[in-house]
N, C-alpha and C. Protein backbone atom coordinates (compact mmCIF):
# COMPACT_ATOMS: atom_id res chain seq x y z
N UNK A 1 11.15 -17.35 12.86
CA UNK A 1 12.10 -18.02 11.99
C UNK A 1 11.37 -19.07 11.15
N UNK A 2 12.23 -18.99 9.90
CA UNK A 2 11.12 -20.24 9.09
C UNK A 2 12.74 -20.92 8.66
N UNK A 3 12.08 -22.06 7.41
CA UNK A 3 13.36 -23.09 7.10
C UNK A 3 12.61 -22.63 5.71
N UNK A 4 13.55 -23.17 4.48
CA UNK A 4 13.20 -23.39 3.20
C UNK A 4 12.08 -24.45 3.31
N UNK A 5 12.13 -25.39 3.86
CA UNK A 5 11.04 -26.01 3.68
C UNK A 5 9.51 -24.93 3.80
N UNK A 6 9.40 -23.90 4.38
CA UNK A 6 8.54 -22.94 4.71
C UNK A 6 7.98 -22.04 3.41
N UNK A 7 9.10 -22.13 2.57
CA UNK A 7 9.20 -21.03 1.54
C UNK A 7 7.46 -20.79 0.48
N UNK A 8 7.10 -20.24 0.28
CA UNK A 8 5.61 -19.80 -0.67
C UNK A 8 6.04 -18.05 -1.60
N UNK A 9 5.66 -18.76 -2.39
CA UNK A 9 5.64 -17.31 -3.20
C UNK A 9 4.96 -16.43 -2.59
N UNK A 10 5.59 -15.25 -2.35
CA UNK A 10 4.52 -13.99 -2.35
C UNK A 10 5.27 -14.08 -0.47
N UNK A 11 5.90 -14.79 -0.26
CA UNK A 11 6.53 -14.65 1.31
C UNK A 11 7.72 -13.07 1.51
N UNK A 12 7.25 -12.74 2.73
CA UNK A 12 8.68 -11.54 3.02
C UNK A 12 9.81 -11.93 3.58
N UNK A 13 10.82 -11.92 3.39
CA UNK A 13 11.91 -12.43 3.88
C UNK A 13 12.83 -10.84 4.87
N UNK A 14 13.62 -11.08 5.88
CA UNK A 14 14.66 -10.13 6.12
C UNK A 14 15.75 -10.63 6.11
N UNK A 15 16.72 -9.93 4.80
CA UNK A 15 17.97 -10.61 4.90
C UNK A 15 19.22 -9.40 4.85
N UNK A 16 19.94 -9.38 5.63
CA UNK A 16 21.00 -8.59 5.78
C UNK A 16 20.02 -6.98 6.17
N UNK A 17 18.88 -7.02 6.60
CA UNK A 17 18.57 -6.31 7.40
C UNK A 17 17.84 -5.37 6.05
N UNK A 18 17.40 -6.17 4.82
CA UNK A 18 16.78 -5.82 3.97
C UNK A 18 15.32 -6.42 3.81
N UNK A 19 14.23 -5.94 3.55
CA UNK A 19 13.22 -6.61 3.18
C UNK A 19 13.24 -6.69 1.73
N UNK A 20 12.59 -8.34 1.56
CA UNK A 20 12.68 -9.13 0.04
C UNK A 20 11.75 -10.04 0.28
N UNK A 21 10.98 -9.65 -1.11
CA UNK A 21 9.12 -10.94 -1.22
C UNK A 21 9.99 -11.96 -2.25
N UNK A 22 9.55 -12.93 -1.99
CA UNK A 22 9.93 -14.37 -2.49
C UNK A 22 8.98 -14.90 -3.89
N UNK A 23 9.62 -14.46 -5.41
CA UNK A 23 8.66 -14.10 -5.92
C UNK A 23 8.48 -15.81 -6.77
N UNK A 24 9.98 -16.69 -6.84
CA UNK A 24 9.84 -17.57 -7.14
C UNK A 24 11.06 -18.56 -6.28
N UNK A 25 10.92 -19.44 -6.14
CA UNK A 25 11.36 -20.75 -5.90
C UNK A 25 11.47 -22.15 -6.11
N UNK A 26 13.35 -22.74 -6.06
CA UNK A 26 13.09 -24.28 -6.53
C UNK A 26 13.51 -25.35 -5.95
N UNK A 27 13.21 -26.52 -5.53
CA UNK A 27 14.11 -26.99 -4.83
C UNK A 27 14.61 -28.19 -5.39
N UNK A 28 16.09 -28.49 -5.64
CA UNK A 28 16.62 -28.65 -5.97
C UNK A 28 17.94 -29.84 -5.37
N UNK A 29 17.49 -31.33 -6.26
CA UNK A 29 18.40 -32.28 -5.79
C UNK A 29 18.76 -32.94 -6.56
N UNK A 30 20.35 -32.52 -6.43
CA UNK A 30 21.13 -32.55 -7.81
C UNK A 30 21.59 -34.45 -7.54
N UNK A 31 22.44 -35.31 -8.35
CA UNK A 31 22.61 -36.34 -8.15
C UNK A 31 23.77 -36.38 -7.05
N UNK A 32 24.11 -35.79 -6.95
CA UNK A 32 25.84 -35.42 -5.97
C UNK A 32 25.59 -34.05 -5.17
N UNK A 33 26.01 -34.43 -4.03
CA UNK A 33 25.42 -33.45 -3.00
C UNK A 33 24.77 -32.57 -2.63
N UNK A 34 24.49 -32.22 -1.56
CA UNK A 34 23.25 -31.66 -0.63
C UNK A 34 22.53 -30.50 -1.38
N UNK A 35 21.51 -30.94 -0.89
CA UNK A 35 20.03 -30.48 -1.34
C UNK A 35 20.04 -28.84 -1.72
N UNK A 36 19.26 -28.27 -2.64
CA UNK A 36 19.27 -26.45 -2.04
C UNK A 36 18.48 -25.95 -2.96
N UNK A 37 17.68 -24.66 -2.45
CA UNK A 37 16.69 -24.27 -2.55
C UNK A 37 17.29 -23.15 -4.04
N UNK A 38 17.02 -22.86 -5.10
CA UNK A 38 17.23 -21.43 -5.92
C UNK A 38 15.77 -20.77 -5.98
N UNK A 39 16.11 -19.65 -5.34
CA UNK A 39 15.05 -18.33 -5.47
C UNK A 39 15.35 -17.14 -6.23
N UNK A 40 14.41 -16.43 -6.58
CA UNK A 40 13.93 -15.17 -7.12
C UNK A 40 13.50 -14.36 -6.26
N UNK A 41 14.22 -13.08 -5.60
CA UNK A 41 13.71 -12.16 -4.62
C UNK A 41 13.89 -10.67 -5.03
N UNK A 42 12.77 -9.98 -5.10
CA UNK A 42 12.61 -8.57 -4.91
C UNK A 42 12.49 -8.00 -3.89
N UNK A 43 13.42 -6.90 -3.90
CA UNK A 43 13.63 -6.03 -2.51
C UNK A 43 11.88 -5.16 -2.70
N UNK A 44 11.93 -5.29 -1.25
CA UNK A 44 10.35 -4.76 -1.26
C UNK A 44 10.35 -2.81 -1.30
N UNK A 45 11.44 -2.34 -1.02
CA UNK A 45 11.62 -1.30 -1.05
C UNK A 45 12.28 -0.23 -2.23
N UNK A 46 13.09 -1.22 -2.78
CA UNK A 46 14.04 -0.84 -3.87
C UNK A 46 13.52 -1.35 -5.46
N UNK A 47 13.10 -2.23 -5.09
CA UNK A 47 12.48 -3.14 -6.55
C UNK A 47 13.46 -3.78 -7.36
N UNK A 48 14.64 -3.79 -6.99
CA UNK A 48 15.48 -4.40 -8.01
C UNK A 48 15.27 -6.45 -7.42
N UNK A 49 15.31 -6.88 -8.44
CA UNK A 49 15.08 -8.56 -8.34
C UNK A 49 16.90 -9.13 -8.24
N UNK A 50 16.93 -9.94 -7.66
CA UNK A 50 17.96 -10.63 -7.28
C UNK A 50 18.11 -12.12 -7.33
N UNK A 51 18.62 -12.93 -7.95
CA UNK A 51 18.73 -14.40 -7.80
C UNK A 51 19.67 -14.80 -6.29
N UNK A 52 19.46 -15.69 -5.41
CA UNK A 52 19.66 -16.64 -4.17
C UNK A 52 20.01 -17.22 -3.96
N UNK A 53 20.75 -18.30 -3.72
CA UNK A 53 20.65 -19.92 -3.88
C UNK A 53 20.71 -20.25 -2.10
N UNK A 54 19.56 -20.79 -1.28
CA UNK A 54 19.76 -21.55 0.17
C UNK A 54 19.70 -22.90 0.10
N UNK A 55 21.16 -23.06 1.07
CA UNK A 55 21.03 -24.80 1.66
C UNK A 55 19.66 -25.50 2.15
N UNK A 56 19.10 -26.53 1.35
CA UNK A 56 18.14 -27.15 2.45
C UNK A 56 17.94 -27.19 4.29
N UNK A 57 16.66 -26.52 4.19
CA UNK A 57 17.02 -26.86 5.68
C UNK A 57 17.40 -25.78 5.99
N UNK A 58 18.17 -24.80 5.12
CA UNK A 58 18.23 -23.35 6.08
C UNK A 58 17.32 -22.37 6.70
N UNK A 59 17.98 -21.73 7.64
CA UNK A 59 16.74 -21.04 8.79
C UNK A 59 16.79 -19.78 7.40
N UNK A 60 15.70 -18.88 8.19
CA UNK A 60 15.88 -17.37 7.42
C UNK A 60 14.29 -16.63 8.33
N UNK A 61 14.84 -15.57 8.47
CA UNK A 61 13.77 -14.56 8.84
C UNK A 61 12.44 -14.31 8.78
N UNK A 62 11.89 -14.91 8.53
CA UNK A 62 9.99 -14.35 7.88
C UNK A 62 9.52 -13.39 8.33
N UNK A 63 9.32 -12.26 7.80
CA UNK A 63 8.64 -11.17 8.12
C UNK A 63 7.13 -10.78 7.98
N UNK A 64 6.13 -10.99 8.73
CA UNK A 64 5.39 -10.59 8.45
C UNK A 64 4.38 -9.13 8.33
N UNK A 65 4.22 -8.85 7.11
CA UNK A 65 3.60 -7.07 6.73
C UNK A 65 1.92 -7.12 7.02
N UNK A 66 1.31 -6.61 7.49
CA UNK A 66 0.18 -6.26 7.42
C UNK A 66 -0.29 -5.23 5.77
N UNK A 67 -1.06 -5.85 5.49
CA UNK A 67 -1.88 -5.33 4.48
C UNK A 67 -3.12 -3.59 4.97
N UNK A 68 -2.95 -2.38 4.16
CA UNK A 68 -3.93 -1.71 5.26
C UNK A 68 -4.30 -1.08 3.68
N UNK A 69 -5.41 -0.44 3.36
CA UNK A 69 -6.09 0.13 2.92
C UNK A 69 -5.83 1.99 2.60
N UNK A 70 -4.73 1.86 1.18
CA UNK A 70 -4.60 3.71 0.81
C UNK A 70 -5.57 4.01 -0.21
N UNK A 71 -5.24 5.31 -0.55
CA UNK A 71 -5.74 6.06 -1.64
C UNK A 71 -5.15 6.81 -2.10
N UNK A 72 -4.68 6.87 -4.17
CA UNK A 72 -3.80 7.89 -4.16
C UNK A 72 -4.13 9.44 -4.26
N UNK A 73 -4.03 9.71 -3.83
CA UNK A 73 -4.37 11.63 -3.80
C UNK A 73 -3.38 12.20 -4.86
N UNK A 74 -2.17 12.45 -5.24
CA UNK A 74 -1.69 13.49 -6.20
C UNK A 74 -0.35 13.37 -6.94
N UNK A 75 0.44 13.46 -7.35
CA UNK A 75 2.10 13.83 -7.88
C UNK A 75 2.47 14.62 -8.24
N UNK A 76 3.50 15.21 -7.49
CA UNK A 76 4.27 16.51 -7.38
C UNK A 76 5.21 16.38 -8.20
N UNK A 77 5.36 15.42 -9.47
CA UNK A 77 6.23 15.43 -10.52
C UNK A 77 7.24 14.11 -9.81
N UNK A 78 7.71 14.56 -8.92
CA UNK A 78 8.61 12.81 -8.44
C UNK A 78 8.25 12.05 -7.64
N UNK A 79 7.48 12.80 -6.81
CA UNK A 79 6.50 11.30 -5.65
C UNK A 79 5.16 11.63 -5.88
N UNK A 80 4.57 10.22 -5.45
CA UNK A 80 3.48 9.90 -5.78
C UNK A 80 3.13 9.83 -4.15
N UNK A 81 1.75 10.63 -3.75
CA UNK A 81 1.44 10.79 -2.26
C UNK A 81 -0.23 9.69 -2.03
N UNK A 82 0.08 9.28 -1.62
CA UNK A 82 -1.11 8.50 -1.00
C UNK A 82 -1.71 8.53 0.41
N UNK A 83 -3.06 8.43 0.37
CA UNK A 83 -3.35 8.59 1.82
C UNK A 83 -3.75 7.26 2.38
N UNK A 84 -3.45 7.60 3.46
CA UNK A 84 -3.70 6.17 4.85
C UNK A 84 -5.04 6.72 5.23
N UNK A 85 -5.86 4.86 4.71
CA UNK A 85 -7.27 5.36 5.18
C UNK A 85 -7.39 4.90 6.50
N UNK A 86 -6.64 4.59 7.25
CA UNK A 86 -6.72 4.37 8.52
C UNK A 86 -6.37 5.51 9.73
N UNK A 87 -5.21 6.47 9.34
CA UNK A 87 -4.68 7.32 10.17
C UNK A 87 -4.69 8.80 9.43
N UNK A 88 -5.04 9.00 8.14
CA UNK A 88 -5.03 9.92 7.07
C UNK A 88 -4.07 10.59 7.04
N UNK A 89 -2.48 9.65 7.28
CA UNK A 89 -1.56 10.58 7.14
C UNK A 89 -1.03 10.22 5.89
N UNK A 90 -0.42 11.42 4.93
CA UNK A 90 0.23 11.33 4.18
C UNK A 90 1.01 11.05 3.52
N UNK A 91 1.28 9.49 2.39
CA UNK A 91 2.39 8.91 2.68
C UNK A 91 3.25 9.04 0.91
N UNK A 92 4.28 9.56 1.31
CA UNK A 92 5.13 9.63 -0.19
C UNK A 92 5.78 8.68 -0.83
N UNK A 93 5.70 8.45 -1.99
CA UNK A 93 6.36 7.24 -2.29
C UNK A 93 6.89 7.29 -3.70
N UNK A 94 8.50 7.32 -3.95
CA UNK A 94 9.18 7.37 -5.08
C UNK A 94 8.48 6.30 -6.36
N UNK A 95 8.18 7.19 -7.82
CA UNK A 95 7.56 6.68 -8.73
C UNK A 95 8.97 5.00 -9.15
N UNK A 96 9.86 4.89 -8.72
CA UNK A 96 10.97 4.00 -8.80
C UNK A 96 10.82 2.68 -8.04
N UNK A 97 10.08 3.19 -7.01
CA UNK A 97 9.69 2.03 -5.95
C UNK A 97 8.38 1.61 -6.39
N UNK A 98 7.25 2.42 -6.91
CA UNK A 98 6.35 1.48 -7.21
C UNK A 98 6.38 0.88 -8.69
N UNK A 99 6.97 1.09 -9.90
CA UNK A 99 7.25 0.61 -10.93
C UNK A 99 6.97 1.17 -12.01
N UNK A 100 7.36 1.08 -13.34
CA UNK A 100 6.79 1.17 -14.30
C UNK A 100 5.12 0.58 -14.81
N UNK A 101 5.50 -0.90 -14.13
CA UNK A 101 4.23 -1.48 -14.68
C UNK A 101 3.15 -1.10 -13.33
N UNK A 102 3.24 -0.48 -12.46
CA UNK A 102 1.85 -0.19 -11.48
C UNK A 102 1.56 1.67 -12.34
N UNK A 103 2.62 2.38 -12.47
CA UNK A 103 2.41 4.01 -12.71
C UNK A 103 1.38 4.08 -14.00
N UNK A 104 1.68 2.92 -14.91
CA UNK A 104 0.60 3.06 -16.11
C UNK A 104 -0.56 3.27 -15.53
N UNK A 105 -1.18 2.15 -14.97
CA UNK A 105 -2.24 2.14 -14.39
C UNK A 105 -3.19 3.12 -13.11
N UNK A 106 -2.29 3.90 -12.86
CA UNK A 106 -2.31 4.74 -11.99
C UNK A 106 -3.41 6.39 -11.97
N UNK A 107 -4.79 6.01 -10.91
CA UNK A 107 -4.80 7.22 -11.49
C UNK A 107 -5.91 8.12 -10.02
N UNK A 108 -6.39 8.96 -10.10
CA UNK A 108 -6.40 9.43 -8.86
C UNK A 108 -7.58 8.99 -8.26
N UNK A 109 -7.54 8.93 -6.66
CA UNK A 109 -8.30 8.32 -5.85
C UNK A 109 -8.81 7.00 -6.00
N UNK A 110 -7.38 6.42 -7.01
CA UNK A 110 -7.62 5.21 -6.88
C UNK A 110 -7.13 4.08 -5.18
N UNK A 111 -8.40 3.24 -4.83
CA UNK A 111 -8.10 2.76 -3.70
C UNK A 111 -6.63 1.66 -4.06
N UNK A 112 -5.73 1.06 -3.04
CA UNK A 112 -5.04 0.32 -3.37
C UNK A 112 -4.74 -0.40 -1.70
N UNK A 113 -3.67 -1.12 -1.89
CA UNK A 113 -2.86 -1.69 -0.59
C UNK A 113 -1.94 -0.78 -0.24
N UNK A 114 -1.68 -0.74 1.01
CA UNK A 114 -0.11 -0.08 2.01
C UNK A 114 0.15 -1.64 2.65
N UNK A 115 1.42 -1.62 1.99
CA UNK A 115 2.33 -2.98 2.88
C UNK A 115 2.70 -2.06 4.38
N UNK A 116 2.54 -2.77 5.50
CA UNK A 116 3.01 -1.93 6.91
C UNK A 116 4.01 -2.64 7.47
N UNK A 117 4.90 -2.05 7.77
CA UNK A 117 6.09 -2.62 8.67
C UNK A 117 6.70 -2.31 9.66
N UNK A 118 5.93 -2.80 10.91
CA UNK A 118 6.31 -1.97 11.68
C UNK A 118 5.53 -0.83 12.13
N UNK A 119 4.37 -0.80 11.93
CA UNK A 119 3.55 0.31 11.92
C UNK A 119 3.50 1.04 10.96
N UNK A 120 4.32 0.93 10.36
CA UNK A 120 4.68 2.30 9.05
C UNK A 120 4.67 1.43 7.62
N UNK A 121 3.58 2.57 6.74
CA UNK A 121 3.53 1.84 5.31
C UNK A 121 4.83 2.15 4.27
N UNK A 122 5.54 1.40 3.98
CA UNK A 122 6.61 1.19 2.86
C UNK A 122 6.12 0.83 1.46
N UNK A 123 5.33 0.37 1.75
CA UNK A 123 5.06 0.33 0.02
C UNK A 123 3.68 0.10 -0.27
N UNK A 124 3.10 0.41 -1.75
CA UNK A 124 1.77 0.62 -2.31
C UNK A 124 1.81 -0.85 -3.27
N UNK A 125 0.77 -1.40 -3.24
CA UNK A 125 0.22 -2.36 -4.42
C UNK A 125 -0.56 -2.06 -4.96
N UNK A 126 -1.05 -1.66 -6.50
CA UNK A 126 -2.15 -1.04 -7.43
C UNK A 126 -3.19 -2.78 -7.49
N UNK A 127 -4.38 -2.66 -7.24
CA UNK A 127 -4.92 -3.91 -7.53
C UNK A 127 -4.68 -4.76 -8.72
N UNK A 128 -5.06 -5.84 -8.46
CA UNK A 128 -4.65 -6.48 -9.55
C UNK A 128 -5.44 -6.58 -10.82
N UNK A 129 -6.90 -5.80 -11.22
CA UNK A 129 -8.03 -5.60 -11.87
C UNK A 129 -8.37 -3.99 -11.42
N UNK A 130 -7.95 -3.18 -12.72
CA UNK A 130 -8.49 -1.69 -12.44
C UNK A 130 -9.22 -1.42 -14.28
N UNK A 131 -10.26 -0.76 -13.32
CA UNK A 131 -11.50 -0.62 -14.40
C UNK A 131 -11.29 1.16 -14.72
N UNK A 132 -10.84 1.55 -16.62
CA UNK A 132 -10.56 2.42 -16.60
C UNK A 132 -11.05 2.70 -18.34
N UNK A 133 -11.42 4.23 -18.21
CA UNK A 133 -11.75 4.65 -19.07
C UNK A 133 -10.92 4.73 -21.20
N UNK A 134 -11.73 4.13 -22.15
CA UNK A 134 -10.73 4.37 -23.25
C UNK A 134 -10.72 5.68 -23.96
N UNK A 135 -9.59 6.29 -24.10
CA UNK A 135 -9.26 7.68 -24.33
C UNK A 135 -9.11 7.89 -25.87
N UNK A 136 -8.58 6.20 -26.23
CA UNK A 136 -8.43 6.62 -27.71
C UNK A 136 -7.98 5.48 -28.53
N UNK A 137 -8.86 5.26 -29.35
CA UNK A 137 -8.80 3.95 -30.44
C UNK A 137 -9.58 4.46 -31.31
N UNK A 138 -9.07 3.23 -32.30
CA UNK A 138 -9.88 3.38 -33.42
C UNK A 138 -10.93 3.38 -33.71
N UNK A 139 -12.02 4.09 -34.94
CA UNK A 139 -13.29 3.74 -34.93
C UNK A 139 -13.55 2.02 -34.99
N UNK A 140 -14.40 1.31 -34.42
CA UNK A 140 -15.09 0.07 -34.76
C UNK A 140 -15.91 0.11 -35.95
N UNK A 141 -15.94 -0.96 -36.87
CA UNK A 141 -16.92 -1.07 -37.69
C UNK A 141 -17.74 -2.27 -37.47
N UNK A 142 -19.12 -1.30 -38.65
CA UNK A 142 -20.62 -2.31 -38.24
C UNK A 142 -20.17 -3.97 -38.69
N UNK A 143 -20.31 -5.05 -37.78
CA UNK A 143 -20.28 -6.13 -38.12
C UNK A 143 -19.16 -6.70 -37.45
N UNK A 144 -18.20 -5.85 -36.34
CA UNK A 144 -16.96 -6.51 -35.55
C UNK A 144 -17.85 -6.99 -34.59
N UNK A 145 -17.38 -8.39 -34.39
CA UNK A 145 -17.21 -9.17 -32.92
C UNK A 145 -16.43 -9.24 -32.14
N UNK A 146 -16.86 -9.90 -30.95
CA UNK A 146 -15.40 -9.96 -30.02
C UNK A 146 -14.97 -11.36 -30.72
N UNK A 147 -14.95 -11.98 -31.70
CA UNK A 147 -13.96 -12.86 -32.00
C UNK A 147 -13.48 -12.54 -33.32
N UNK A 148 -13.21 -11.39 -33.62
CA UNK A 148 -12.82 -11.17 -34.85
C UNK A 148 -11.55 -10.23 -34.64
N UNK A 149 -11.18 -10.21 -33.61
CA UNK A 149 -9.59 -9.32 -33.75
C UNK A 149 -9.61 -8.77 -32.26
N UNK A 150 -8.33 -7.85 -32.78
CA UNK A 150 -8.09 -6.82 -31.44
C UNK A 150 -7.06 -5.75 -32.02
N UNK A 151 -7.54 -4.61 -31.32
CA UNK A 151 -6.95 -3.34 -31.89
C UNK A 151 -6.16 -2.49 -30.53
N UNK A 152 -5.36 -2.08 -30.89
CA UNK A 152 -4.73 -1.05 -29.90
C UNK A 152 -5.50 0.21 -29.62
N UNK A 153 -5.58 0.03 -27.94
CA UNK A 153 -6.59 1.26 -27.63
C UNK A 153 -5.67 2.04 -26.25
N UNK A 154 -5.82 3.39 -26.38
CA UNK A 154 -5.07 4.12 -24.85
C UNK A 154 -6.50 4.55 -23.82
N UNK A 155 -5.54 4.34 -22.78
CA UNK A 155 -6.79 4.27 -21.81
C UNK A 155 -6.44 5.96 -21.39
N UNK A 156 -7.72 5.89 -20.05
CA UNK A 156 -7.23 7.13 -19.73
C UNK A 156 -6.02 7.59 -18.93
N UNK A 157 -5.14 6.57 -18.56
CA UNK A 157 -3.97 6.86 -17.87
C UNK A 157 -2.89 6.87 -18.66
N UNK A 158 -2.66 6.79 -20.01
CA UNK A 158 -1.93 6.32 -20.87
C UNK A 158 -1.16 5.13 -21.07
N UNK A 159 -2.00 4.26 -20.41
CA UNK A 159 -1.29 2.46 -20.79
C UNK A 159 -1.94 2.51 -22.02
N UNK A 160 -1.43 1.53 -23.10
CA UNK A 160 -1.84 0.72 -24.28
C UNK A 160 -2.15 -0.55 -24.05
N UNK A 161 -3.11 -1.01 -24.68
CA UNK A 161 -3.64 -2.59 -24.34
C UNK A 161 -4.24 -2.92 -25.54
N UNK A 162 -4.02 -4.04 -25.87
CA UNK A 162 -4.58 -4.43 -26.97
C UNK A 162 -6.76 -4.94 -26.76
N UNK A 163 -7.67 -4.32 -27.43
CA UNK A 163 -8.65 -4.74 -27.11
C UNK A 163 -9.76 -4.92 -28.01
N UNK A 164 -10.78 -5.70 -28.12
CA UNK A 164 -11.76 -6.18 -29.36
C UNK A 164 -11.87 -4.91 -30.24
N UNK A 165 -12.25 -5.41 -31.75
CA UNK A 165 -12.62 -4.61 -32.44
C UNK A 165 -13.88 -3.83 -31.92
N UNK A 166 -15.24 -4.13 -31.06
CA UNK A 166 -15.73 -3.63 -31.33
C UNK A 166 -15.77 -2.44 -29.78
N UNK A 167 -14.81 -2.10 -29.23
CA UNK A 167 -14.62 -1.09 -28.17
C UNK A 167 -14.39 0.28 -28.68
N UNK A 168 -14.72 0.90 -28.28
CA UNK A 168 -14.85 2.29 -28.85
C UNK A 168 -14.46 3.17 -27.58
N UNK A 169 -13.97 4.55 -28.32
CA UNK A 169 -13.66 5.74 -27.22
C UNK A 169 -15.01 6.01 -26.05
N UNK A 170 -14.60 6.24 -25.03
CA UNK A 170 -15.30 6.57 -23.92
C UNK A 170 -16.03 5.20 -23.13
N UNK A 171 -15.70 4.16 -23.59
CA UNK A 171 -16.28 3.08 -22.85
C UNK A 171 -15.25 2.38 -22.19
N UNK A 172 -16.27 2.06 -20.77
CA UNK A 172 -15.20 1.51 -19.88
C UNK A 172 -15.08 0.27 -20.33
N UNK A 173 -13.67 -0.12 -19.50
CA UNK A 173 -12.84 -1.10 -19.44
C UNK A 173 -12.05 -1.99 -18.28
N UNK A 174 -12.00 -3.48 -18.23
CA UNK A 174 -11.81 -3.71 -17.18
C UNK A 174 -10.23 -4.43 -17.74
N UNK A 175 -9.22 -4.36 -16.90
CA UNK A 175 -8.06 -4.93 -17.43
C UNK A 175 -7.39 -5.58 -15.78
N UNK A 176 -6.41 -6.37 -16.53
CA UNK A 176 -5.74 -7.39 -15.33
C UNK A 176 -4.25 -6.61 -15.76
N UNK A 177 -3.75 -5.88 -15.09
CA UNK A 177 -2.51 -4.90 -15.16
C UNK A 177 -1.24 -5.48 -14.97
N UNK A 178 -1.32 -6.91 -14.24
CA UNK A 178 -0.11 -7.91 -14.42
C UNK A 178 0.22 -7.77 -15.16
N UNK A 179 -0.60 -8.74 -16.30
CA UNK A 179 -0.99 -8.76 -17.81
C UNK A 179 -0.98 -8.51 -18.74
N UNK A 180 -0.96 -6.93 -18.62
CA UNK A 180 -1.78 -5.80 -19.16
C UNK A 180 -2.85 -5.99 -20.34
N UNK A 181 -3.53 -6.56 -20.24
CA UNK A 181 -4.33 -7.56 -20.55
C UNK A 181 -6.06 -7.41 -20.58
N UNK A 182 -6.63 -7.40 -21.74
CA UNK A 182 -8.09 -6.27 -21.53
C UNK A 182 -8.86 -7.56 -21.07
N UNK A 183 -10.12 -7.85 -20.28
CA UNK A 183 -10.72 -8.67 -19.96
C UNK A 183 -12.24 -8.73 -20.45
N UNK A 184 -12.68 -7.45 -20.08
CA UNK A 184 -14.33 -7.40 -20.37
C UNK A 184 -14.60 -6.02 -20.15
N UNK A 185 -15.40 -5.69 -20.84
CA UNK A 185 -16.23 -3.76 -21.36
C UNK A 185 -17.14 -3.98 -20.22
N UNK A 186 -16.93 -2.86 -19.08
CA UNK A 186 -17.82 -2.50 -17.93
C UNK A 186 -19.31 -1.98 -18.23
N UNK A 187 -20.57 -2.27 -18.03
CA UNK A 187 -21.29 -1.70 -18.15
C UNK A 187 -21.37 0.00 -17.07
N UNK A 188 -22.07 0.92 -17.87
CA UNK A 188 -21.66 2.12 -17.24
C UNK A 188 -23.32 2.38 -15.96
């Protein structure tokens, strides 16, 4: 059991017998009565975000997930299968539950996280820095710097990212996928 006073971003909560990560929090003391916490929670399973509001001082569940080590292996058009590098069993997981913004980035035998609960992995995290090939931009011309602009380039998974003039097709790329956000050209 934890209290709001406990609360940290990035915490698991169980509430009504749901798991929900605690993605923001405020606490909150208004001039006229008692204290209380407003949060931001995503169901860890479902992905839909939900606003909260707890009394100071209230108890609530803390769940803690173990972090374990997948890999994605394939998609059969609606799930996305990953393997457990720990037990190499096969784990399926609806393209709905892991997101729009992780599927861009997505691409095979890429390593990632399994959230475990309970023994059993529920959900995938794509790292937060994936280094990936550019499939298609514009030519660069002689005399671009990296402080002279930025051009729209597709990678090889089909995200778009905006990146220096002077990046060209077939060179890697390192991006922050939060973000989506180009950082620095990988040496090969």
């Amino acid at each position: 059991m934890a209290t709001t006073a406990d609360f940290r971003n990035g915490m698991v909560l169980e509430i009504d017998g749901e798991l929900w990560t605690l993605i923001y929090f405020q606490h909150v003391k208004p001039g006229k009565g008692g204290a209380f916490v407003r949060t931001r929670l995503k169901n860890v399973l479902g992905g839909q975000v939900v606003e909260k509001t707890f009394r100071a001082g209230e108890r609530v569940t803390a769940v803690r997930l173990e972090r374990r080590p997948v890999q994605y292996s394939y998609t059969d058009g609606q799930l996305y299968h990953f393997m457990d590098q720990e037990t190499f069993d096969l784990i399926p997981i609806s393209g709905d539950m892991l997101g729009e913004d992780q599927l861009k980035y997505l691409k095979e035998n890429m390593e990632c996280e399994g959230l475990v609960h309970e023994g059993k992995v529920i959900s995938v995290e794509l790292p937060q820095f994936v280094e990936l090939e550019v499939s298609q931009t514009d030519p660069g011309l002689k005399g671009d710097t990296a402080q002279g602009g930025s051009k729209p380039a597709t990678l090889e998974t089909g995200a778009v990212i905006q990146v220096p003039l002077f990046i060209e097709e077939g060179d890697l790329v390192k991006v922050d996928r939060r973000e989506d956000k180009y950082l620095t050209r990988v040496s090969s």
